[in-house]
PDB file of N, CA and C in Angstrom:
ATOM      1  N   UNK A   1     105.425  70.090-135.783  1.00  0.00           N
ATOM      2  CA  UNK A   1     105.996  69.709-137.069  1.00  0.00           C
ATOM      3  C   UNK A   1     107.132  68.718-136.826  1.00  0.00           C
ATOM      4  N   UNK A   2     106.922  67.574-137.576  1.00  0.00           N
ATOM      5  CA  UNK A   2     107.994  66.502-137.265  1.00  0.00           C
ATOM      6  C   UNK A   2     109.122  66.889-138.369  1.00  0.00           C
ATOM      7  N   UNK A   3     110.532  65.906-138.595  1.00  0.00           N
ATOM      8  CA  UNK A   3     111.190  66.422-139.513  1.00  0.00           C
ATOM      9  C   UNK A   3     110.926  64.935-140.346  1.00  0.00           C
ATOM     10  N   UNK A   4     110.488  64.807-141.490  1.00  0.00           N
ATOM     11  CA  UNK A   4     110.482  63.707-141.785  1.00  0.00           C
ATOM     12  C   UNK A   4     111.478  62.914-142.538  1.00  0.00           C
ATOM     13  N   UNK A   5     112.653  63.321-142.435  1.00  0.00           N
ATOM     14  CA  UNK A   5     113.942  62.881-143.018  1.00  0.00           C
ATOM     15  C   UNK A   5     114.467  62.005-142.096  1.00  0.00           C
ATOM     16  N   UNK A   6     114.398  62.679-140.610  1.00  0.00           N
ATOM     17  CA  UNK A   6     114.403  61.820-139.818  1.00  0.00           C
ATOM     18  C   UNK A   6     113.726  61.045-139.383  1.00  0.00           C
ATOM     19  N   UNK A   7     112.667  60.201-139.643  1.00  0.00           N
ATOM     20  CA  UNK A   7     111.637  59.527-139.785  1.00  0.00           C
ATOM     21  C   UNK A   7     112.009  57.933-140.617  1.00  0.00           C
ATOM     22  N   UNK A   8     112.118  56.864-139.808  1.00  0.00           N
ATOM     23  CA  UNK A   8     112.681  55.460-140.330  1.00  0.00           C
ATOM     24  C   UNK A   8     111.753  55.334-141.269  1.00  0.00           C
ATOM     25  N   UNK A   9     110.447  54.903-141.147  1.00  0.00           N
ATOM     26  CA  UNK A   9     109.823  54.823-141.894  1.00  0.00           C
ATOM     27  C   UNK A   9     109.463  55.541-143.171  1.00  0.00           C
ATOM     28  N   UNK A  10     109.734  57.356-143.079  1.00  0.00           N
ATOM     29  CA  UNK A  10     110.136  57.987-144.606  1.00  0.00           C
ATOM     30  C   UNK A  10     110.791  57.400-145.519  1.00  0.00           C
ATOM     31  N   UNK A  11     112.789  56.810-144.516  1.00  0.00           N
ATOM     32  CA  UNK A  11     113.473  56.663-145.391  1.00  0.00           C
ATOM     33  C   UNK A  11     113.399  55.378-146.041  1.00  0.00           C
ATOM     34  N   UNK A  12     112.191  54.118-145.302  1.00  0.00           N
ATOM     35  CA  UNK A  12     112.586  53.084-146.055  1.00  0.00           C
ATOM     36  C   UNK A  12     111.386  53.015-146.944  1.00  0.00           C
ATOM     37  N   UNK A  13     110.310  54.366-147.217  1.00  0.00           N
ATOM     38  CA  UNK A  13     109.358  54.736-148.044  1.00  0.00           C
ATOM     39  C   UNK A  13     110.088  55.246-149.332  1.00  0.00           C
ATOM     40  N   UNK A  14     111.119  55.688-149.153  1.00  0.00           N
ATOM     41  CA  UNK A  14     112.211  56.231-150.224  1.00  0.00           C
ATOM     42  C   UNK A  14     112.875  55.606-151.181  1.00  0.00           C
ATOM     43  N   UNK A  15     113.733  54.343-150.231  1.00  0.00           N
ATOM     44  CA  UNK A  15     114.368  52.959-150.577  1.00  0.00           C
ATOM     45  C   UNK A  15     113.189  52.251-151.468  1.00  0.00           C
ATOM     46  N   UNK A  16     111.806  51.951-150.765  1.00  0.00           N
ATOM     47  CA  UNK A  16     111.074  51.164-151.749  1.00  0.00           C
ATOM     48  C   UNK A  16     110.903  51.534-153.231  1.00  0.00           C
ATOM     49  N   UNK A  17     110.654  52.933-152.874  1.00  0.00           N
ATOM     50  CA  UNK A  17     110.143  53.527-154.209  1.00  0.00           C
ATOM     51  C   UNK A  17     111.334  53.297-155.213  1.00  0.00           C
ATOM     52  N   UNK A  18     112.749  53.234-154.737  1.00  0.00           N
ATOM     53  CA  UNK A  18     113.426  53.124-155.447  1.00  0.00           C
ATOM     54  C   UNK A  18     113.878  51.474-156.144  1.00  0.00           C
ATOM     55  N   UNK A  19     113.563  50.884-155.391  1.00  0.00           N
ATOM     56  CA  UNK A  19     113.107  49.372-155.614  1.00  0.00           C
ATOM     57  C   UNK A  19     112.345  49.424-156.672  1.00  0.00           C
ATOM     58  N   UNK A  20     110.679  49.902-156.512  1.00  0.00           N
ATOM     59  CA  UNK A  20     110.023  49.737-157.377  1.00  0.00           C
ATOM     60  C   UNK A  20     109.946  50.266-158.902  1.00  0.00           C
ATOM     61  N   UNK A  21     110.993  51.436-159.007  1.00  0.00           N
ATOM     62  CA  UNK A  21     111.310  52.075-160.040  1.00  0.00           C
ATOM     63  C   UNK A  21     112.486  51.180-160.437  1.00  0.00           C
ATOM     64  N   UNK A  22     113.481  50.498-160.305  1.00  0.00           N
ATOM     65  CA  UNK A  22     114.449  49.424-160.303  1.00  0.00           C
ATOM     66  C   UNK A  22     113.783  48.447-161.112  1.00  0.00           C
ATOM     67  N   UNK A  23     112.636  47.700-160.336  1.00  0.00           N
ATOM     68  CA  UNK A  23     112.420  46.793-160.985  1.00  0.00           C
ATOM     69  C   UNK A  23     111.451  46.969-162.120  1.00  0.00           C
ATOM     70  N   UNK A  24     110.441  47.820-162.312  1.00  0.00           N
ATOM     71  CA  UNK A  24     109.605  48.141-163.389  1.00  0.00           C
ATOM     72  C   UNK A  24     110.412  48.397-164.507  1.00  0.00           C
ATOM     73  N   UNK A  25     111.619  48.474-164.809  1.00  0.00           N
ATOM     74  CA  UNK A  25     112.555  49.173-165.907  1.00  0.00           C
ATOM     75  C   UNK A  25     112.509  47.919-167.175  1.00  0.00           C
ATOM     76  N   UNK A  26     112.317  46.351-166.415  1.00  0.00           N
ATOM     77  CA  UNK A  26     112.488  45.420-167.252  1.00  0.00           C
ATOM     78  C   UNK A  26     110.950  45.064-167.572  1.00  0.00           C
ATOM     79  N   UNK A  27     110.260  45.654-167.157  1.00  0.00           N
ATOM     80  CA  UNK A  27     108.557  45.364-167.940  1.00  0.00           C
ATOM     81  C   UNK A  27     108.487  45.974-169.387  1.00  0.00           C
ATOM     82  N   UNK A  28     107.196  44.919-169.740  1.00  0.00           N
ATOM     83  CA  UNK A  28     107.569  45.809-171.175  1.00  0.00           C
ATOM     84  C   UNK A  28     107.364  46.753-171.908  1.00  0.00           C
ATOM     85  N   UNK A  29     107.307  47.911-173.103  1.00  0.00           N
ATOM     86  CA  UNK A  29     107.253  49.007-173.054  1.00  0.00           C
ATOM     87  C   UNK A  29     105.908  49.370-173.038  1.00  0.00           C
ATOM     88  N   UNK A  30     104.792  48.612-173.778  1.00  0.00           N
ATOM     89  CA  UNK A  30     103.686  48.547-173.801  1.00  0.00           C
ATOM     90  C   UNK A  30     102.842  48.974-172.325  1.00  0.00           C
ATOM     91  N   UNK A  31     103.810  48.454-170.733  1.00  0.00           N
ATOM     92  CA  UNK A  31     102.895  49.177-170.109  1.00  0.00           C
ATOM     93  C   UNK A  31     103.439  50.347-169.381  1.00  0.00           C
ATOM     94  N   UNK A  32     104.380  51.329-170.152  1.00  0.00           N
ATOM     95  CA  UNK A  32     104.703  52.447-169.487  1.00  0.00           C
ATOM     96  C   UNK A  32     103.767  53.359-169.172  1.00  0.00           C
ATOM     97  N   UNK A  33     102.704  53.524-169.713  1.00  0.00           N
ATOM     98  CA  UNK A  33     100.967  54.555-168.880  1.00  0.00           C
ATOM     99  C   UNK A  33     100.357  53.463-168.842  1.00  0.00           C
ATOM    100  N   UNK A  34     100.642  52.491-168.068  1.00  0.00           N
ATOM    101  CA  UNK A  34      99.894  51.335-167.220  1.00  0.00           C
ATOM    102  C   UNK A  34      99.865  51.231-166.186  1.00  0.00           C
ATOM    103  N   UNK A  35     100.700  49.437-165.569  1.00  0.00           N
ATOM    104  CA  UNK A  35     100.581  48.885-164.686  1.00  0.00           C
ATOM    105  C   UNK A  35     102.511  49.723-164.342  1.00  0.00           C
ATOM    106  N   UNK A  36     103.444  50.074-164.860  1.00  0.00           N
ATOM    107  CA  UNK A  36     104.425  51.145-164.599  1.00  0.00           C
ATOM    108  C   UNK A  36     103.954  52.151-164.057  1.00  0.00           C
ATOM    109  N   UNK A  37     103.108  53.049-164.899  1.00  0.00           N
ATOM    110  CA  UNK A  37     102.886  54.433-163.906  1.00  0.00           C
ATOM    111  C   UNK A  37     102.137  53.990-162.897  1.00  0.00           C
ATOM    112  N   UNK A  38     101.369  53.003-162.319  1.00  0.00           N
ATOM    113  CA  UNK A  38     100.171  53.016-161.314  1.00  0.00           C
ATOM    114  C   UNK A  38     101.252  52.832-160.113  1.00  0.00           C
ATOM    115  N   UNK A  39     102.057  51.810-160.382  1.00  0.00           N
ATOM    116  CA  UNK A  39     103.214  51.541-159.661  1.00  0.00           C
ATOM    117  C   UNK A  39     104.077  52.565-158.977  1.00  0.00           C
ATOM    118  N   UNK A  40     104.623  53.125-159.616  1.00  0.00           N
ATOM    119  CA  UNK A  40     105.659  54.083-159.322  1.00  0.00           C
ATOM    120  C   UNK A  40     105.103  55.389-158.721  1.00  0.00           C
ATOM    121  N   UNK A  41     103.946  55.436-159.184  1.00  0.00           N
ATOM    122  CA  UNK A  41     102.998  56.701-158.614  1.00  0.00           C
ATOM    123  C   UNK A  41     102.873  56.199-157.251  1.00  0.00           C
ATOM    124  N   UNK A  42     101.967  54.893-156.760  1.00  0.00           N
ATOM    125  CA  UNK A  42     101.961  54.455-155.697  1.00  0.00           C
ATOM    126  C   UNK A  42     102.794  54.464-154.803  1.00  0.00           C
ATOM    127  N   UNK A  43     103.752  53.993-155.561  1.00  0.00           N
ATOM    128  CA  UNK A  43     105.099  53.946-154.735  1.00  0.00           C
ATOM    129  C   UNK A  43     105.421  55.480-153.900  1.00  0.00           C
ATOM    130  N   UNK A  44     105.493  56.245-154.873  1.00  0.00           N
ATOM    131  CA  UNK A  44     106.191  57.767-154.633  1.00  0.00           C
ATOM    132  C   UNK A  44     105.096  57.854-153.142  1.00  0.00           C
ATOM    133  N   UNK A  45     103.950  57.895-153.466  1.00  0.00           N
ATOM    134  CA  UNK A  45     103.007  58.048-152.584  1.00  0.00           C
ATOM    135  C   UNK A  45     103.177  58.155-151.070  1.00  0.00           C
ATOM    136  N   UNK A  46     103.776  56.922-151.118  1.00  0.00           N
ATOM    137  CA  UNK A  46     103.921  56.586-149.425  1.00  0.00           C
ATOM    138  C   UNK A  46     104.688  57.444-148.762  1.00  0.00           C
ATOM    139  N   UNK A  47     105.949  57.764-149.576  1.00  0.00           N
ATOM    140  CA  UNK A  47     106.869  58.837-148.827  1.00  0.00           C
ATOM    141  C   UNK A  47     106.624  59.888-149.120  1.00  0.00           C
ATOM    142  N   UNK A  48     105.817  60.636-150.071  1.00  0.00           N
ATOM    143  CA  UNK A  48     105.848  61.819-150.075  1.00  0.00           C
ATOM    144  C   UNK A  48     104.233  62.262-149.115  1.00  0.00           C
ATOM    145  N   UNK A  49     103.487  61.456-148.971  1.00  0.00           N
ATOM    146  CA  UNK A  49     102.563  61.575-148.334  1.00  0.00           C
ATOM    147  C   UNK A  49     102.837  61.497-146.475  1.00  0.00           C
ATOM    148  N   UNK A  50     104.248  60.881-146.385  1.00  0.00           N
ATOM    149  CA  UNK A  50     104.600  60.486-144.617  1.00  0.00           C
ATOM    150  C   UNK A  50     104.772  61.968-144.551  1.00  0.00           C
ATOM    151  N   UNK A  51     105.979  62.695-145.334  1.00  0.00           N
ATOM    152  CA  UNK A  51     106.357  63.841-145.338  1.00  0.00           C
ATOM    153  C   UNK A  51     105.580  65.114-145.337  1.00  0.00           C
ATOM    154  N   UNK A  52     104.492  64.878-146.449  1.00  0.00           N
ATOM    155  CA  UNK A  52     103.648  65.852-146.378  1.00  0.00           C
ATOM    156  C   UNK A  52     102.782  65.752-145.135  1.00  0.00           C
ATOM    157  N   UNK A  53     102.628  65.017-144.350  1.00  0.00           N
ATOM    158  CA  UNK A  53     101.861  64.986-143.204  1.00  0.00           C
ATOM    159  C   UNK A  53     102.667  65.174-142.015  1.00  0.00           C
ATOM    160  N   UNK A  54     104.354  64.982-141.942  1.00  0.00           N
ATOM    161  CA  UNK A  54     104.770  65.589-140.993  1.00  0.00           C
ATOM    162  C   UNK A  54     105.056  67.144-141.098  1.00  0.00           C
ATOM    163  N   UNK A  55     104.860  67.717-142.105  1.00  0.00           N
ATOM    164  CA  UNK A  55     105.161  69.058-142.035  1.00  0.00           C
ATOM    165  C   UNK A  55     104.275  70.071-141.959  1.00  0.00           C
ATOM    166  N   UNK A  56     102.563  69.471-141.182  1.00  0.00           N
ATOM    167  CA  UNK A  56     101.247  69.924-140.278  1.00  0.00           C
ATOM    168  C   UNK A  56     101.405  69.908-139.274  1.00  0.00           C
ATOM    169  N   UNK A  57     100.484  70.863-138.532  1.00  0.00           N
ATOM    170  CA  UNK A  57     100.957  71.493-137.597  1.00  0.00           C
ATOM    171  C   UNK A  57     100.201  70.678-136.096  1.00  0.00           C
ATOM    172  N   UNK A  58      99.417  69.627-136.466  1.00  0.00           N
ATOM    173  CA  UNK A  58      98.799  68.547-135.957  1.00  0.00           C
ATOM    174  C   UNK A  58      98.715  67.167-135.814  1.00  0.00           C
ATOM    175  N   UNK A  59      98.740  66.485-135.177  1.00  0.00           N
ATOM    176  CA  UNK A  59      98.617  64.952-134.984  1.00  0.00           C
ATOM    177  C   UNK A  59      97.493  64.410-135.545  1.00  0.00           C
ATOM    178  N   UNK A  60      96.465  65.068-135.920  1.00  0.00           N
ATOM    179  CA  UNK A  60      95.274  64.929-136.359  1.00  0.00           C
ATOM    180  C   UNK A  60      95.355  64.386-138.096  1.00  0.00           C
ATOM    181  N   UNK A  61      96.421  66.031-138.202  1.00  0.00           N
ATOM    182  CA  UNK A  61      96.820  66.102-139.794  1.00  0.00           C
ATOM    183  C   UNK A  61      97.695  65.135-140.328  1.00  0.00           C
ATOM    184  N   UNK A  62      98.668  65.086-139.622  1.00  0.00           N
ATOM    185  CA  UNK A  62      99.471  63.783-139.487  1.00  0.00           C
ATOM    186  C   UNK A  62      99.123  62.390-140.089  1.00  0.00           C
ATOM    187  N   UNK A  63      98.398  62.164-138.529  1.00  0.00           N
ATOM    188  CA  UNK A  63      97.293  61.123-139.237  1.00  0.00           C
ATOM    189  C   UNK A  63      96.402  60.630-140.721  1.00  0.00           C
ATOM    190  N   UNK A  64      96.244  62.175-140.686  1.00  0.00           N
ATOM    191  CA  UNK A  64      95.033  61.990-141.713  1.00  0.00           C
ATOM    192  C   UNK A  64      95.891  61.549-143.200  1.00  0.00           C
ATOM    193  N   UNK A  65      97.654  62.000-143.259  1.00  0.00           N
ATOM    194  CA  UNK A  65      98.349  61.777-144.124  1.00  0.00           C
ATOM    195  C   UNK A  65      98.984  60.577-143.992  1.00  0.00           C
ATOM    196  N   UNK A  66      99.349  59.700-142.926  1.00  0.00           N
ATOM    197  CA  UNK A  66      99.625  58.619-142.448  1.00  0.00           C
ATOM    198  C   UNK A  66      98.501  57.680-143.469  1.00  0.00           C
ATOM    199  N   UNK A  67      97.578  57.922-142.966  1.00  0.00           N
ATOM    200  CA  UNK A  67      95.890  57.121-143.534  1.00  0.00           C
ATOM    201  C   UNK A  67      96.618  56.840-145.161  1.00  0.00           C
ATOM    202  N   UNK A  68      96.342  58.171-145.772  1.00  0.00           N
ATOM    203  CA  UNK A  68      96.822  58.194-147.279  1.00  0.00           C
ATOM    204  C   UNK A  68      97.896  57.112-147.520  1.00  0.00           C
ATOM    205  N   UNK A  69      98.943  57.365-147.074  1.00  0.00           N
ATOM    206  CA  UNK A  69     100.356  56.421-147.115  1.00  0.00           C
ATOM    207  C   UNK A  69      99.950  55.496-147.078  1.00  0.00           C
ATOM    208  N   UNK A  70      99.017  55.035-146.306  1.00  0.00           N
ATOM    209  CA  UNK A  70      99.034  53.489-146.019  1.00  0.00           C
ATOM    210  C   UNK A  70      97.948  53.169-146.996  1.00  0.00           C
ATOM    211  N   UNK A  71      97.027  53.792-147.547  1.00  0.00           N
ATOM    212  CA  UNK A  71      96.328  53.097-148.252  1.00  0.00           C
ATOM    213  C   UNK A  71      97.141  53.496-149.485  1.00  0.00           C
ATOM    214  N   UNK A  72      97.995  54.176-149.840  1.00  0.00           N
ATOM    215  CA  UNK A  72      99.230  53.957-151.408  1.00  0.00           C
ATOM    216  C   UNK A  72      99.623  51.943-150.978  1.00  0.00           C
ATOM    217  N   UNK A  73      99.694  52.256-150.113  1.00  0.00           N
ATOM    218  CA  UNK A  73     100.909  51.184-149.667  1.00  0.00           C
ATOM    219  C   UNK A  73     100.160  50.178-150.283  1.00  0.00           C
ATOM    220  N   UNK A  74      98.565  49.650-149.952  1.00  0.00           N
ATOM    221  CA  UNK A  74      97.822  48.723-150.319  1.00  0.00           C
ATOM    222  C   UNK A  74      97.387  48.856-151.765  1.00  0.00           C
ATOM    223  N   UNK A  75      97.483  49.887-152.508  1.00  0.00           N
ATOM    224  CA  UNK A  75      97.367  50.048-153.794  1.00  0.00           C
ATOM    225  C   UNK A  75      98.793  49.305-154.638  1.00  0.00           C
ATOM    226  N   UNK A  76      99.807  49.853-154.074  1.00  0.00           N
ATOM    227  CA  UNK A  76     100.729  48.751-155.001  1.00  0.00           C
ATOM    228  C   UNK A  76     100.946  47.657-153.976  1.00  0.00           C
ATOM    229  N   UNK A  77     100.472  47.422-152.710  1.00  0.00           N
ATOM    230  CA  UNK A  77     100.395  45.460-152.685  1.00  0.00           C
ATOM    231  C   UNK A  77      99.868  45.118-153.541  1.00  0.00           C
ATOM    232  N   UNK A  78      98.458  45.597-154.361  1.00  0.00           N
ATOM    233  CA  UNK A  78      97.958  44.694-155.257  1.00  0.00           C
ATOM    234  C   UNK A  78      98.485  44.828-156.491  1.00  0.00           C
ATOM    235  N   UNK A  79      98.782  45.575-156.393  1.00  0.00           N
ATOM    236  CA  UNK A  79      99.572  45.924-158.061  1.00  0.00           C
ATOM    237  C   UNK A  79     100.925  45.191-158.298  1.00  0.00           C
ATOM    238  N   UNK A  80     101.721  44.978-156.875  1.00  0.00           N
ATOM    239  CA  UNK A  80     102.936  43.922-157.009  1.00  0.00           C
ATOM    240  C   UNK A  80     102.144  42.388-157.249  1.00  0.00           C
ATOM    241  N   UNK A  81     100.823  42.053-156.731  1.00  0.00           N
ATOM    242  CA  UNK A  81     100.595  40.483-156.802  1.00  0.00           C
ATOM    243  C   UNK A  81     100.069  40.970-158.117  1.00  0.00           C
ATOM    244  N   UNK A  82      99.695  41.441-158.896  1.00  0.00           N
ATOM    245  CA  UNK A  82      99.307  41.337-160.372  1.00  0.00           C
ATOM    246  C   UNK A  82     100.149  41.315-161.595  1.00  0.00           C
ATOM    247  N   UNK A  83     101.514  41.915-161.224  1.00  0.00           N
ATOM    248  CA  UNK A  83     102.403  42.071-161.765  1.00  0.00           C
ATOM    249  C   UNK A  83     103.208  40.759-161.568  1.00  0.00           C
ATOM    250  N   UNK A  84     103.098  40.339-160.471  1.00  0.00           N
ATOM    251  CA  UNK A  84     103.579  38.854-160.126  1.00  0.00           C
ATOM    252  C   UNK A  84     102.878  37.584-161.033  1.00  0.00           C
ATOM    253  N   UNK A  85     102.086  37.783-160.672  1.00  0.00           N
ATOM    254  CA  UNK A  85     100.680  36.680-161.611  1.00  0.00           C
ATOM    255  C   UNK A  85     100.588  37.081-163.209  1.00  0.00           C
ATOM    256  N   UNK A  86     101.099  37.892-163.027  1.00  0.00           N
ATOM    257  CA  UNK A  86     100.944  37.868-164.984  1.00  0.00           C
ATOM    258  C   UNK A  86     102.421  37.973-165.806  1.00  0.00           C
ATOM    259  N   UNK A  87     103.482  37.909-164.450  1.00  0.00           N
ATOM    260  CA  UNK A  87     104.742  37.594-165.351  1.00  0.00           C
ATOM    261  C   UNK A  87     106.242  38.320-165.142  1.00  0.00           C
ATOM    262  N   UNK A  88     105.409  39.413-164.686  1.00  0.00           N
ATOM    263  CA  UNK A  88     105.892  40.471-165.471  1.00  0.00           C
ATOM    264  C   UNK A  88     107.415  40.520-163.650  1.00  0.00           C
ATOM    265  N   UNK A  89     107.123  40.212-162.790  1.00  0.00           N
ATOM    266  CA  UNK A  89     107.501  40.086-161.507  1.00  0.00           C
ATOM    267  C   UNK A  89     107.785  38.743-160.709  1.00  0.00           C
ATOM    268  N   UNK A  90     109.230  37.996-161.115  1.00  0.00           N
ATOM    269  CA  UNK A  90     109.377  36.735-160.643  1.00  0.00           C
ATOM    270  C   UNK A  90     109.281  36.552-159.263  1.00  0.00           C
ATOM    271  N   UNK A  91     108.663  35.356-158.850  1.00  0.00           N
ATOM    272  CA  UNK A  91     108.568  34.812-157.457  1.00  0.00           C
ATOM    273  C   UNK A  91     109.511  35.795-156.746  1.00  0.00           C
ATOM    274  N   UNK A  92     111.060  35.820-156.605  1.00  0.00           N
ATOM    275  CA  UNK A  92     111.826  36.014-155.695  1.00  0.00           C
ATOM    276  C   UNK A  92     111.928  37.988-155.506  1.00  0.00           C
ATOM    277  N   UNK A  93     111.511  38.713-156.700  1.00  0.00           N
ATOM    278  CA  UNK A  93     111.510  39.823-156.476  1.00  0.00           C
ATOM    279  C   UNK A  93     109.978  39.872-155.581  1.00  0.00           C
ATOM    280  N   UNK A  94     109.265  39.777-156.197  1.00  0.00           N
ATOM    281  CA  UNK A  94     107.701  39.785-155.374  1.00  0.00           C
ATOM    282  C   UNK A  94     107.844  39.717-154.080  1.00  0.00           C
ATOM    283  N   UNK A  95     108.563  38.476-153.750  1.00  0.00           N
ATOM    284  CA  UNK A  95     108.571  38.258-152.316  1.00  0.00           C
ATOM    285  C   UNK A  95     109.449  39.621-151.676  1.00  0.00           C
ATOM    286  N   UNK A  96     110.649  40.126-152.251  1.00  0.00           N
ATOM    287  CA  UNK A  96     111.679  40.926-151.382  1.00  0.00           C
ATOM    288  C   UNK A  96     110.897  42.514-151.400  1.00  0.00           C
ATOM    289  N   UNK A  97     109.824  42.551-152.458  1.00  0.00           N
ATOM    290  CA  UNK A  97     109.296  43.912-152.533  1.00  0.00           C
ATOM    291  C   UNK A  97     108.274  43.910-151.596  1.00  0.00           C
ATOM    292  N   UNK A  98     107.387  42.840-151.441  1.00  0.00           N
ATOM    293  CA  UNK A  98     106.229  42.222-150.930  1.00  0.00           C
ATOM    294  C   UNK A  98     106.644  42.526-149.225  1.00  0.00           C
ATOM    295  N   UNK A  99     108.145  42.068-148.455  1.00  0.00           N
ATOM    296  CA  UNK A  99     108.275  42.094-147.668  1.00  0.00           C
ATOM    297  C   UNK A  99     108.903  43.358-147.273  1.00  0.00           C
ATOM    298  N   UNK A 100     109.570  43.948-147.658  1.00  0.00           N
ATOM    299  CA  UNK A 100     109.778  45.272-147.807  1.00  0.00           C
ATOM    300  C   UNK A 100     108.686  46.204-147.370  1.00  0.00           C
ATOM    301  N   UNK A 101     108.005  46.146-148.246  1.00  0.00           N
ATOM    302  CA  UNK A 101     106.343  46.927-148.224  1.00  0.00           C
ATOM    303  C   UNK A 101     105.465  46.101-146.601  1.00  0.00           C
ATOM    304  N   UNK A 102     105.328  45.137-146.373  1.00  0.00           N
ATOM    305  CA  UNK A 102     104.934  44.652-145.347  1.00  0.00           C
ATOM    306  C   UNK A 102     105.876  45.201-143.781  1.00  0.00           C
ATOM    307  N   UNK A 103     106.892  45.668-144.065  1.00  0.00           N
ATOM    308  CA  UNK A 103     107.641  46.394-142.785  1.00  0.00           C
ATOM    309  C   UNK A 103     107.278  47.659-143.125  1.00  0.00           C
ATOM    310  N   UNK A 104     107.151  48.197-143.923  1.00  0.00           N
ATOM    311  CA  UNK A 104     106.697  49.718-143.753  1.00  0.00           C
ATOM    312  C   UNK A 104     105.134  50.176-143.403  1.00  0.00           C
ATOM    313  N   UNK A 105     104.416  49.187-143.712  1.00  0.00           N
ATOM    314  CA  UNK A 105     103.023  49.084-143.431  1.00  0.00           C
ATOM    315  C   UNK A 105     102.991  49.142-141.763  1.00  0.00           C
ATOM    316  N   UNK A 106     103.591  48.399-140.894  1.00  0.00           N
ATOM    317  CA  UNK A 106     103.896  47.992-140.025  1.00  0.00           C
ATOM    318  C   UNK A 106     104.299  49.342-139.068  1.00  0.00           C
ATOM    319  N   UNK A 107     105.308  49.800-139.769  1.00  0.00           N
ATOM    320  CA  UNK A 107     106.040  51.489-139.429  1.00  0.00           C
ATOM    321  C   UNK A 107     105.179  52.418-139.505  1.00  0.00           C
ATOM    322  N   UNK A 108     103.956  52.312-140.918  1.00  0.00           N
ATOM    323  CA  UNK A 108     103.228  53.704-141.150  1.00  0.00           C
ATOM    324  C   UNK A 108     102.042  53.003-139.321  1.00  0.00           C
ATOM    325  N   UNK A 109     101.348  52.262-139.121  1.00  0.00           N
ATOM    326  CA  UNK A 109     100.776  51.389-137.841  1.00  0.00           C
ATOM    327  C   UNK A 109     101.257  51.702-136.991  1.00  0.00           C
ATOM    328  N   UNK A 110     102.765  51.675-136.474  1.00  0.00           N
ATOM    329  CA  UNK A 110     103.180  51.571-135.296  1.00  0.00           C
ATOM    330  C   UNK A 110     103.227  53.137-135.014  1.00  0.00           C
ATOM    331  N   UNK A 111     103.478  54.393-136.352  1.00  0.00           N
ATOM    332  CA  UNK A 111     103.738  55.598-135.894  1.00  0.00           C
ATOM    333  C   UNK A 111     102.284  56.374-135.685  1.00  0.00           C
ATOM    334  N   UNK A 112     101.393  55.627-136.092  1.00  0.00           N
ATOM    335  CA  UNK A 112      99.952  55.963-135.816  1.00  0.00           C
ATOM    336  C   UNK A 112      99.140  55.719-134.484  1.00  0.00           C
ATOM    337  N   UNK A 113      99.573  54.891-134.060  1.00  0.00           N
ATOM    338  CA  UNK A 113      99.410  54.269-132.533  1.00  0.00           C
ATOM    339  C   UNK A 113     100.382  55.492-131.785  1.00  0.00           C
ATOM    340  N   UNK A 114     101.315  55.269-131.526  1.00  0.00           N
ATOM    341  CA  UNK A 114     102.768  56.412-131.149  1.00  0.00           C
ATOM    342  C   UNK A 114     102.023  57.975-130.921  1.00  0.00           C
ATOM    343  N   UNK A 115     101.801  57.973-132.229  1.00  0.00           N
ATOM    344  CA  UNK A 115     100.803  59.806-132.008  1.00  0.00           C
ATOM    345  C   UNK A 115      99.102  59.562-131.716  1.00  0.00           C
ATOM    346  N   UNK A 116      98.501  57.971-131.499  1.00  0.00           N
ATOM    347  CA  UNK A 116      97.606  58.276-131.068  1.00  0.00           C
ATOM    348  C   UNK A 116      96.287  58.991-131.756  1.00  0.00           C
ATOM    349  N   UNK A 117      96.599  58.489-133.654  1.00  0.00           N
ATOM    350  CA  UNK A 117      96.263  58.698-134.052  1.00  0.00           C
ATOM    351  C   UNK A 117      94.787  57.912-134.594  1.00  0.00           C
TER     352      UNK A 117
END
């Protein structure tokens, strides 16, 4: 059992989500059970899914929750370039969320290799 608090990659799964709940606040109300919840759900995803997979009793399991995370992660990449392309997400946030999310992708990869997963 890992602790996943201590886990870099949890905490900057934490930070994003809080990014992405930050910036969805100025979309408009029309898509709060939309392109908002798909978002923020996604978001939550990544870290609560690192966590829920470090607190198995396997590398296997781990993994298999790692997997999840990372495919949240690719669910709101596309959901940030759609939100980008239709307005709602200017160039310069896109890019800082975009890159953000591209280092944690990187983290959920590198800790999967690490355990050999």
């Amino acid at each position: 059992m890992n602790n996943f608090k201590e886990l870099k990659v949890w905490q900057k799964a934490v930070e994003f989500s809080v990014l992405v709940y930050k910036s969805v606040e100025k979309f408009p109300e029309k898509e709060k059970f939309g392109i908002i919840s798909q978002m923020t759900r996604s978001a939550v995803s990544i870290a609560s899914n690192i966590a829920e997979g470090a607190g198995r009793n396997t590398n296997k399991d781990f993994g298999r929750f790692l997997a999840i995370a990372l495919g949240s992660s690719f669910e709101i990449e596309t959901q940030l370039a759609i939100a980008n392309k239709i307005g709602y997400l200017n160039d310069i946030a896109y890019e800082k969320l975009n890159n953000e999310l591209t280092e944690i992708q990187k983290m959920i990869y590198g800790l999967q290799k690490y355990n050999k997963i």
